[in-house]
C-alpha atoms as a PDB file:
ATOM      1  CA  UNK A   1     214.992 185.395 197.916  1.00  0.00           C
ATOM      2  CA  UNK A   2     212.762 187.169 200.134  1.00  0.00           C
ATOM      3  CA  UNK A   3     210.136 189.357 199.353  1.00  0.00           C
ATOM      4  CA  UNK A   4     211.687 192.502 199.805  1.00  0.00           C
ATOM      5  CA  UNK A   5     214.443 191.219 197.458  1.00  0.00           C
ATOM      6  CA  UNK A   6     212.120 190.200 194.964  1.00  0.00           C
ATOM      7  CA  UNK A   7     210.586 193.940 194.958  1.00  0.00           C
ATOM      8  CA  UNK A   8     213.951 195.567 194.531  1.00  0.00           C
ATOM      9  CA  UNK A   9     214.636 193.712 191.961  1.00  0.00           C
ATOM     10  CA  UNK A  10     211.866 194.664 190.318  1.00  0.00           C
ATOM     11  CA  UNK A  11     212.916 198.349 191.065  1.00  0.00           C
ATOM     12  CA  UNK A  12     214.451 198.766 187.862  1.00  0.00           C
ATOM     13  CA  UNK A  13     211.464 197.570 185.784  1.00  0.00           C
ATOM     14  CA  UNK A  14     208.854 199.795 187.862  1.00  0.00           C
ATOM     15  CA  UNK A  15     210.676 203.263 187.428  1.00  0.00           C
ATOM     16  CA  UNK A  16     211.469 205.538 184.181  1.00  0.00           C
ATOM     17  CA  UNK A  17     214.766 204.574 182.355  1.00  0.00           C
ATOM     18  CA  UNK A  18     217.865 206.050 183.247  1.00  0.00           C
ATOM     19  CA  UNK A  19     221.544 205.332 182.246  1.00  0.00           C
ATOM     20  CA  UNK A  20     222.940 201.966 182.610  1.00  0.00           C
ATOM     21  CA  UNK A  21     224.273 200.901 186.241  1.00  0.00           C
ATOM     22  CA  UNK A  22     227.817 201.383 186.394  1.00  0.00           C
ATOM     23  CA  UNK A  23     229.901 198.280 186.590  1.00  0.00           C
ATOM     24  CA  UNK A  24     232.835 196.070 188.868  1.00  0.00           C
ATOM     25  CA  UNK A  25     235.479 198.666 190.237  1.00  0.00           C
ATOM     26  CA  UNK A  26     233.144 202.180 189.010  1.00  0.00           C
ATOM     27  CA  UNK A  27     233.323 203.328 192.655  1.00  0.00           C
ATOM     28  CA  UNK A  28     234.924 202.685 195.356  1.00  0.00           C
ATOM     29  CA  UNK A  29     234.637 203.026 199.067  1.00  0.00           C
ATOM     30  CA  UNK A  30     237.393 205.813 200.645  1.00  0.00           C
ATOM     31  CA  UNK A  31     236.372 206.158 204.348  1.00  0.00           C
ATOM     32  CA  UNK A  32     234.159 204.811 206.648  1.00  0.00           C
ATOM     33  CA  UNK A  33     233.288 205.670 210.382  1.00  0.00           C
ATOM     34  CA  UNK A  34     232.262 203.162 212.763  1.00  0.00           C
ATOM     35  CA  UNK A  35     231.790 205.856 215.535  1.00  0.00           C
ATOM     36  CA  UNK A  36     229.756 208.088 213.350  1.00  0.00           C
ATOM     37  CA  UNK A  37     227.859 205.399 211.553  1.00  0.00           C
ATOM     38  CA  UNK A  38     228.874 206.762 208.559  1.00  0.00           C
ATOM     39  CA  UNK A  39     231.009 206.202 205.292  1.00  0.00           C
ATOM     40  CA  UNK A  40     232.643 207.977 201.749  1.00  0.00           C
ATOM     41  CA  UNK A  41     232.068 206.882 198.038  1.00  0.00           C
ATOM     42  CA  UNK A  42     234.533 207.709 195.175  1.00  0.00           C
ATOM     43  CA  UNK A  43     232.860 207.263 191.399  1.00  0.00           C
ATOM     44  CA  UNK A  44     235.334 206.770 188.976  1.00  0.00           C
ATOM     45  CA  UNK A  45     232.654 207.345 186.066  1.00  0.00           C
ATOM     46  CA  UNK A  46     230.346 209.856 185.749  1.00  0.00           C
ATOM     47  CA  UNK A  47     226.612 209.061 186.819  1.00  0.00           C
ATOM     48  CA  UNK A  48     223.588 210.296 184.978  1.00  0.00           C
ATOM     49  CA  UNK A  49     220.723 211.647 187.147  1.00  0.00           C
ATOM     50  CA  UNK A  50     218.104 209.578 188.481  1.00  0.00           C
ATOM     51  CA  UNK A  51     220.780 207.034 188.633  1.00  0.00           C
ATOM     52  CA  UNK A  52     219.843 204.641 191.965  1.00  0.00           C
ATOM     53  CA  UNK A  53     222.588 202.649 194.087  1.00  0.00           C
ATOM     54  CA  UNK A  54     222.276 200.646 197.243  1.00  0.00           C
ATOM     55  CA  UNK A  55     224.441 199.990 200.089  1.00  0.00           C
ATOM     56  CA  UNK A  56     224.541 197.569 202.705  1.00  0.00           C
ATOM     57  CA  UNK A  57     226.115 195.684 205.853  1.00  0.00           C
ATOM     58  CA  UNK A  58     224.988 192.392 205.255  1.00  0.00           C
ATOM     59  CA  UNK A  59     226.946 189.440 204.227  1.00  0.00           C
ATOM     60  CA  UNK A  60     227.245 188.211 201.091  1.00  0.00           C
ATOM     61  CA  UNK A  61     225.992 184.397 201.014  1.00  0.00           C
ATOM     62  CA  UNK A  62     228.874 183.222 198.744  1.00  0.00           C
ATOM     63  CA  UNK A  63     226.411 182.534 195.590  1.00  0.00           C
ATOM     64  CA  UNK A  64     227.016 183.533 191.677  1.00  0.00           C
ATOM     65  CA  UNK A  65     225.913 187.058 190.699  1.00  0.00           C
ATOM     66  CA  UNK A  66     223.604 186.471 188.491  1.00  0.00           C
ATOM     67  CA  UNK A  67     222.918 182.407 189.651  1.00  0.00           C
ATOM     68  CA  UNK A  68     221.099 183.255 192.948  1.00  0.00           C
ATOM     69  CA  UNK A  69     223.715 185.237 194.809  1.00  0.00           C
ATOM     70  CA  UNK A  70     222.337 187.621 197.124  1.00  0.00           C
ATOM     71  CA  UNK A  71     222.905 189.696 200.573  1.00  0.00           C
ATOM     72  CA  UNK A  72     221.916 187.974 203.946  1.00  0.00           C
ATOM     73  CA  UNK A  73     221.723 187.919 207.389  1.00  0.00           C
ATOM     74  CA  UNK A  74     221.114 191.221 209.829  1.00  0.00           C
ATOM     75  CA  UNK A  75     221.638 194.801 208.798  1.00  0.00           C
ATOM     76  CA  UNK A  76     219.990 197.331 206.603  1.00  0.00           C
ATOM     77  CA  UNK A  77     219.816 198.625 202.986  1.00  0.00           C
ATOM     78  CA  UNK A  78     220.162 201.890 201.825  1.00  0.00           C
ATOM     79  CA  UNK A  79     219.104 203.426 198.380  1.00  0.00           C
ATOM     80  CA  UNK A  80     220.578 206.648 197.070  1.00  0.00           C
ATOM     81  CA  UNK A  81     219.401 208.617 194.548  1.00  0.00           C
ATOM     82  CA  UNK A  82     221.749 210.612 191.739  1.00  0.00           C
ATOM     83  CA  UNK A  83     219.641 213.917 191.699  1.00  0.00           C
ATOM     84  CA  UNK A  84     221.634 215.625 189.415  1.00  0.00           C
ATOM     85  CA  UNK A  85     224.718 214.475 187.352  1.00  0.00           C
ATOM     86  CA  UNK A  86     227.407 213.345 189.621  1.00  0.00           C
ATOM     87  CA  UNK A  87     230.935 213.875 187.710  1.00  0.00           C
ATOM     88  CA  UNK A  88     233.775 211.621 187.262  1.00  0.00           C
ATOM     89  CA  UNK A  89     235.990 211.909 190.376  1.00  0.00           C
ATOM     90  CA  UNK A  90     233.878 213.089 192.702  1.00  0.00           C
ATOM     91  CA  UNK A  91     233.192 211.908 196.074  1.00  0.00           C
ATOM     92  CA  UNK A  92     229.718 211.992 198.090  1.00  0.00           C
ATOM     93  CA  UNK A  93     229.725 211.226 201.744  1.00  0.00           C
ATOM     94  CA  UNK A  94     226.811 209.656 203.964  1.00  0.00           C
ATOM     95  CA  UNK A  95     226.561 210.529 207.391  1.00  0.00           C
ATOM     96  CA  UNK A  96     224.593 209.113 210.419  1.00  0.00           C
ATOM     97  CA  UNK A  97     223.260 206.035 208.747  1.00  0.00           C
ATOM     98  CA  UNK A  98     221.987 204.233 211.509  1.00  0.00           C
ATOM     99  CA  UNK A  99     218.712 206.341 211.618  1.00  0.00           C
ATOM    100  CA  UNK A 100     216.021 207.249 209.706  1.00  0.00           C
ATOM    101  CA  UNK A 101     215.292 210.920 211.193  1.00  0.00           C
ATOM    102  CA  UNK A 102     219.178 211.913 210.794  1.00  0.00           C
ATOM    103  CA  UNK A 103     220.510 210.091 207.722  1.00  0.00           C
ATOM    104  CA  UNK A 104     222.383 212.400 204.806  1.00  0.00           C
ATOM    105  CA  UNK A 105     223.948 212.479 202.262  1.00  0.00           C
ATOM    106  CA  UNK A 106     226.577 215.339 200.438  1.00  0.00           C
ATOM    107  CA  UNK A 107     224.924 214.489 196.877  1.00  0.00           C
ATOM    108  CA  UNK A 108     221.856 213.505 195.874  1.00  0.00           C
ATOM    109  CA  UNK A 109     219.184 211.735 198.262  1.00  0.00           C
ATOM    110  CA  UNK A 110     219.552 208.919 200.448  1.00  0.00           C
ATOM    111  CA  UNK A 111     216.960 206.866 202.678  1.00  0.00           C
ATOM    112  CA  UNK A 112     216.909 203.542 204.397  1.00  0.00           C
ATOM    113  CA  UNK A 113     214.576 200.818 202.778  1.00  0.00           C
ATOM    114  CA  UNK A 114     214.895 197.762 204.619  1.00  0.00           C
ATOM    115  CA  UNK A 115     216.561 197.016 208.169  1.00  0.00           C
ATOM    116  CA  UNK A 116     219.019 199.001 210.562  1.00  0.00           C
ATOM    117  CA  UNK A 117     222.369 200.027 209.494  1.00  0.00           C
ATOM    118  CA  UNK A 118     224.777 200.435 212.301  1.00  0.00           C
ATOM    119  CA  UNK A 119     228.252 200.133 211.488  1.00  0.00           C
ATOM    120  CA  UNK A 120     230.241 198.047 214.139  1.00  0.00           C
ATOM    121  CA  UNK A 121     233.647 198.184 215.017  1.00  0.00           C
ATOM    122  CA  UNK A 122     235.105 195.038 214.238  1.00  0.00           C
ATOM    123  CA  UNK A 123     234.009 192.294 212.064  1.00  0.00           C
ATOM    124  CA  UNK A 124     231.604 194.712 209.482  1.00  0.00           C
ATOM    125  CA  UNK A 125     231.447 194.854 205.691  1.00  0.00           C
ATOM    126  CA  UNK A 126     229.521 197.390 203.467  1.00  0.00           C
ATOM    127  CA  UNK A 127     228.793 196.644 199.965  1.00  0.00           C
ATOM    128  CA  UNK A 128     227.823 198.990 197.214  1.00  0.00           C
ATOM    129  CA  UNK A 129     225.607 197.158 194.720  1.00  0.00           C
ATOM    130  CA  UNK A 130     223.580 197.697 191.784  1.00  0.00           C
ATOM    131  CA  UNK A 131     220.019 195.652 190.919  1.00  0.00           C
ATOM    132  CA  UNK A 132     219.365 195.006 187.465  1.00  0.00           C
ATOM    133  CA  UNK A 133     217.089 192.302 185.871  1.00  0.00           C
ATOM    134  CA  UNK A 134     218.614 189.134 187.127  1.00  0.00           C
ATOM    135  CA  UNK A 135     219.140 190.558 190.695  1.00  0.00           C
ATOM    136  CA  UNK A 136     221.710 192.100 192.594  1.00  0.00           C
ATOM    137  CA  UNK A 137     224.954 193.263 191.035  1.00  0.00           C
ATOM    138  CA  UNK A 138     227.878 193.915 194.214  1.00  0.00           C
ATOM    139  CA  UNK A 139     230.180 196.874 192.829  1.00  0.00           C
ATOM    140  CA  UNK A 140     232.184 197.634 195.603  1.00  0.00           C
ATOM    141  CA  UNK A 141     233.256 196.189 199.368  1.00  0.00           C
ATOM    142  CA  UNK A 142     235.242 197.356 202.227  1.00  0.00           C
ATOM    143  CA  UNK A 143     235.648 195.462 205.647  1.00  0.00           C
ATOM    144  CA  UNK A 144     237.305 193.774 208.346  1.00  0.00           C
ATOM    145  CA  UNK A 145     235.880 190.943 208.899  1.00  0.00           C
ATOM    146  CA  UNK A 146     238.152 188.005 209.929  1.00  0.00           C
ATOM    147  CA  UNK A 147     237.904 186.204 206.526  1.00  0.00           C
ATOM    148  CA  UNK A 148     236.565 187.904 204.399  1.00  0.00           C
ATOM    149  CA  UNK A 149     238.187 187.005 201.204  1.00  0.00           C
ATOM    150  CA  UNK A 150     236.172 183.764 201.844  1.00  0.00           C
ATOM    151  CA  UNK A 151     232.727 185.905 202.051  1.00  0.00           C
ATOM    152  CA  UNK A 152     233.300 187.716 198.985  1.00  0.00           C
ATOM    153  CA  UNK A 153     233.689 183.977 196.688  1.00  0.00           C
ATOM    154  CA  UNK A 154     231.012 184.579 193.806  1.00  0.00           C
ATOM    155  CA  UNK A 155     230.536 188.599 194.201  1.00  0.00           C
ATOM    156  CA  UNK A 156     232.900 189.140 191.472  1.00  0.00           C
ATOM    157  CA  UNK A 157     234.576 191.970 193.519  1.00  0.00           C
ATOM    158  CA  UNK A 158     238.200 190.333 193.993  1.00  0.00           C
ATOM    159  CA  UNK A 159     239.486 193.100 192.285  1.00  0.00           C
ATOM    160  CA  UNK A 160     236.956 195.813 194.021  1.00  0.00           C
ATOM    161  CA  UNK A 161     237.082 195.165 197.357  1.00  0.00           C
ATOM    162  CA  UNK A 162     239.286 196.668 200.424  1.00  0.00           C
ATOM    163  CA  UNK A 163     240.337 194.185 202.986  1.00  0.00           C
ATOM    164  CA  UNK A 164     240.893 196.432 206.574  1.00  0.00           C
ATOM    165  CA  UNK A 165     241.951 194.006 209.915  1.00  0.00           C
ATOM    166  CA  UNK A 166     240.851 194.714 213.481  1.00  0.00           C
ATOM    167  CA  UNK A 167     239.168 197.102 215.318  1.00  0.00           C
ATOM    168  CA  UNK A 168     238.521 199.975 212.810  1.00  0.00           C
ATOM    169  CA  UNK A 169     237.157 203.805 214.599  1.00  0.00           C
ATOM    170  CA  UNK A 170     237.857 205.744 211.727  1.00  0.00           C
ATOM    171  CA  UNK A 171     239.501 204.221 208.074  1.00  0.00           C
ATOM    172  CA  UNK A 172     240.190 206.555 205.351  1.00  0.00           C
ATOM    173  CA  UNK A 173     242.151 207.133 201.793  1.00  0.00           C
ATOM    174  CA  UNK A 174     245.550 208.767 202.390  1.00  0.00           C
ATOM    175  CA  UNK A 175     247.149 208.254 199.101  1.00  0.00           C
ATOM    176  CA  UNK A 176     246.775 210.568 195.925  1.00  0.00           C
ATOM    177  CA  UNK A 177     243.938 212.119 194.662  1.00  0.00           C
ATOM    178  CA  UNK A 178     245.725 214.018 191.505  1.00  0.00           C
ATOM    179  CA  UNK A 179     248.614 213.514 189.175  1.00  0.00           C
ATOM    180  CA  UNK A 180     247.392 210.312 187.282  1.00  0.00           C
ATOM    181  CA  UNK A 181     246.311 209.903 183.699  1.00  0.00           C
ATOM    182  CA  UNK A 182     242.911 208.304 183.824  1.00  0.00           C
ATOM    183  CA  UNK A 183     240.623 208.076 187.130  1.00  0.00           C
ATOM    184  CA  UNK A 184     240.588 204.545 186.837  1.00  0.00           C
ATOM    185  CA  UNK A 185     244.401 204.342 187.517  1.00  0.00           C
ATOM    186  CA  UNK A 186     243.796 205.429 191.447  1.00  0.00           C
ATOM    187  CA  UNK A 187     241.562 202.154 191.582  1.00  0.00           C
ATOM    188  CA  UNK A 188     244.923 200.069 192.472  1.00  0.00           C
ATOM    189  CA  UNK A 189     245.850 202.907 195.328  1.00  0.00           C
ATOM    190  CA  UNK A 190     242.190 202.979 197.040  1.00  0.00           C
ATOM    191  CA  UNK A 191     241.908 199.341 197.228  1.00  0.00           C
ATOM    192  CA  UNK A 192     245.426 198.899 199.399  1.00  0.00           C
ATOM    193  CA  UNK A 193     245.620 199.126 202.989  1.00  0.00           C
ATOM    194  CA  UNK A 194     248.926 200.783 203.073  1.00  0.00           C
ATOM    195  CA  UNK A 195     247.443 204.119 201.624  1.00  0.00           C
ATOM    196  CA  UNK A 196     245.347 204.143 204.317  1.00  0.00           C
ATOM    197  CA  UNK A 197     244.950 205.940 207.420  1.00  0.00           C
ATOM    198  CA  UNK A 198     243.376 203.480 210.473  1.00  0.00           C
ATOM    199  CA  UNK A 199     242.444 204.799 214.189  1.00  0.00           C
ATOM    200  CA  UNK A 200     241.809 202.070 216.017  1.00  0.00           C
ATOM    201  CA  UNK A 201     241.386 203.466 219.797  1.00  0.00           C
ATOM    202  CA  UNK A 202     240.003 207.068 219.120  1.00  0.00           C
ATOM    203  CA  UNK A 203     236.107 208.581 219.470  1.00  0.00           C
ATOM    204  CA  UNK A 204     236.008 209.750 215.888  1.00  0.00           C
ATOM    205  CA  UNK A 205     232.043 210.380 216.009  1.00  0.00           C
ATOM    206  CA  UNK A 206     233.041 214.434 214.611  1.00  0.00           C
ATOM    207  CA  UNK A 207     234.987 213.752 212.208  1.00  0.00           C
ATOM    208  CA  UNK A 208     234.460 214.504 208.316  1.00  0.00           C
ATOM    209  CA  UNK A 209     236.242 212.520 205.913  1.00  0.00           C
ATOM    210  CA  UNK A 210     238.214 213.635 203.070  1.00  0.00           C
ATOM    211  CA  UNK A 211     236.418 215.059 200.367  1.00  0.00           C
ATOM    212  CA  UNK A 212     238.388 216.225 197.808  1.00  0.00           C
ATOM    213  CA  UNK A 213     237.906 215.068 194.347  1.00  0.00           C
ATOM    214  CA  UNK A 214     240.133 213.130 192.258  1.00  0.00           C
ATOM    215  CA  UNK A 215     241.326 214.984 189.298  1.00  0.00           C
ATOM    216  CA  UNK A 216     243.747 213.795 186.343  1.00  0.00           C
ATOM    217  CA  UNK A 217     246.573 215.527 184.380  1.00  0.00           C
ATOM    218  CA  UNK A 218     246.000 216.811 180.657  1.00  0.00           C
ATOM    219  CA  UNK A 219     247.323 215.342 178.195  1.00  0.00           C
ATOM    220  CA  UNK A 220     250.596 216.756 176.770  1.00  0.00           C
ATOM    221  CA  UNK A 221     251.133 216.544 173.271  1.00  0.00           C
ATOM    222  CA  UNK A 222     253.574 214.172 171.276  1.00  0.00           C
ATOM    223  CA  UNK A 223     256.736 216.021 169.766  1.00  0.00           C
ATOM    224  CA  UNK A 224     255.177 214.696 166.446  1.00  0.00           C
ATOM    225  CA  UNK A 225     251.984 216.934 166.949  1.00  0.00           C
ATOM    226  CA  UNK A 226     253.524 219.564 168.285  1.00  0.00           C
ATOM    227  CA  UNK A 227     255.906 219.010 164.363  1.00  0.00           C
ATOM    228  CA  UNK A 228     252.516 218.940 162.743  1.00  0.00           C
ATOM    229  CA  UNK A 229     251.030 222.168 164.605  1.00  0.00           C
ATOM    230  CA  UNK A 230     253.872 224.267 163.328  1.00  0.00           C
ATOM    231  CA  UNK A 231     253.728 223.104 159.844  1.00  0.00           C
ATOM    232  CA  UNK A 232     249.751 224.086 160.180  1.00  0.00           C
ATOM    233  CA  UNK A 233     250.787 227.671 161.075  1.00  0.00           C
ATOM    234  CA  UNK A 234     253.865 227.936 158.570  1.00  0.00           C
ATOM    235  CA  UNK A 235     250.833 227.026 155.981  1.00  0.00           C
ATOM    236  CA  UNK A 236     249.011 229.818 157.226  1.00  0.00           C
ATOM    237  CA  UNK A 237     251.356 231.776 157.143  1.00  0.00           C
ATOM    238  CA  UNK A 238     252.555 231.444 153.676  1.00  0.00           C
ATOM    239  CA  UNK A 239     248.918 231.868 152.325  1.00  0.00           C
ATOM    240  CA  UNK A 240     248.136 234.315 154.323  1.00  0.00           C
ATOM    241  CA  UNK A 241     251.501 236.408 152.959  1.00  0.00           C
ATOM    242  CA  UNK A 242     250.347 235.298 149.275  1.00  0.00           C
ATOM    243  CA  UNK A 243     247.132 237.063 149.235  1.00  0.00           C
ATOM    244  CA  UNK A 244     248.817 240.371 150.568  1.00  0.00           C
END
């Protein structure tokens, strides 16, 4: 491990305490722009402020999380910072990533610690990760790299992880962002190609991504508790009639 991923490991230990770093499959990635340089997070859990991620285009070196495993070869790191609370089913957006002068971000802050970050258009990744005690914890992937089911062996993110082939301009989430129960149920929808929208052949450096939030139905009562609310009122009822 080199030395500047010795020091951000030690990130967590050197700052003031904030909530726990979310886990596997919290987020996930639901755009990203080769042309643009830029990319789109969903979080499918809410994230305390001062909360701190990292993202990155490097390849994974095929090691255990937790036994070694770490990020590799060229490309850059970024760190972003949770400002404020950032609710359940929202979605930030980062924007001209390849420099230091222009970076952004729609939420909180966002600045490049370590390399360049230039998004390519074929044969790219970009991981979301987490550091903790033990090192770095991968959270989410997209890419289209040629195999890179093979690169991913010992991040733990077979079930986190979009899989994109080609040349990729533009990719974005097409499917659903309302009508489910929980948040966690559109995990299965951003993580499948087919819901996807891919230009392959298009200057897309102008174009803004998708940024609605995901939202969820209420609940809707059982017939039994709907039984049990109108026995509540007839109760009421006849009291209330008693003390007349």
């Amino acid at each position: 491990m080199n030395k500047f991923w010795m020091a951000l490991a030690m990130l967590p230990m050197a700052t003031h305490a904030v909530a726990s770093a979310p886990a596997v499959g919290d987020l996930a990635f639901v755009s990203i722009n080769a042309d643009e340089d830029g990319f789109a997070l969903v979080s499918f859990v809410d994230l305390a402020a001062g909360s701190q991620l990292f993202m990155t285009d490097q390849a994974w070196d095929g090691g255990q999380v937790g036994s070694g495993g770490a990020f590799t070869g060229a490309g850059g790191v970024l760190e972003w910072t949770v400002d404020s609370a950032f609710a359940a089913g929202s979605v930030v957006r980062f924007s001209a990533v390849q420099s230091a002068s222009t970076i952004g971000s729609t939420h909180g802050s966002v600045l490049r610690t370590s390399g360049n970050m230039s998004l390519a258009l074929t044969e790219e990744r970009l991981y979301l990760f987490a550091m903790d005690g033990s090192g770095v914890v991968p959270l989410a992937a997209i890419g289209n790299v040629s195999d890179f089911s093979a690169e991913l062996t010992g991040s733990s993110l077979d079930g986190a992880s979009l899989t994109l082939s080609g040349r990729v301009d533009f990719a974005e989430y097409a499917g659903p962002r309302s009508g489910e129960s929980a948040l966690t149920d559109y995990r299965s929808k951003v993580l499948d190609p087919t819901q996807w929208t891919i230009r392959t052949s298009t200057d897309e450096a102008a174009t803004v991504p998708k940024m609605t939030s995901f939202s969820v139905v209420s609940a809707v009562p059982e017939s039994n508790a709907y039984l049990m609310m109108l026995a509540g009122l007839g109760m009421i009822s006849v009291v209330a009639h008693r003390r007349r």
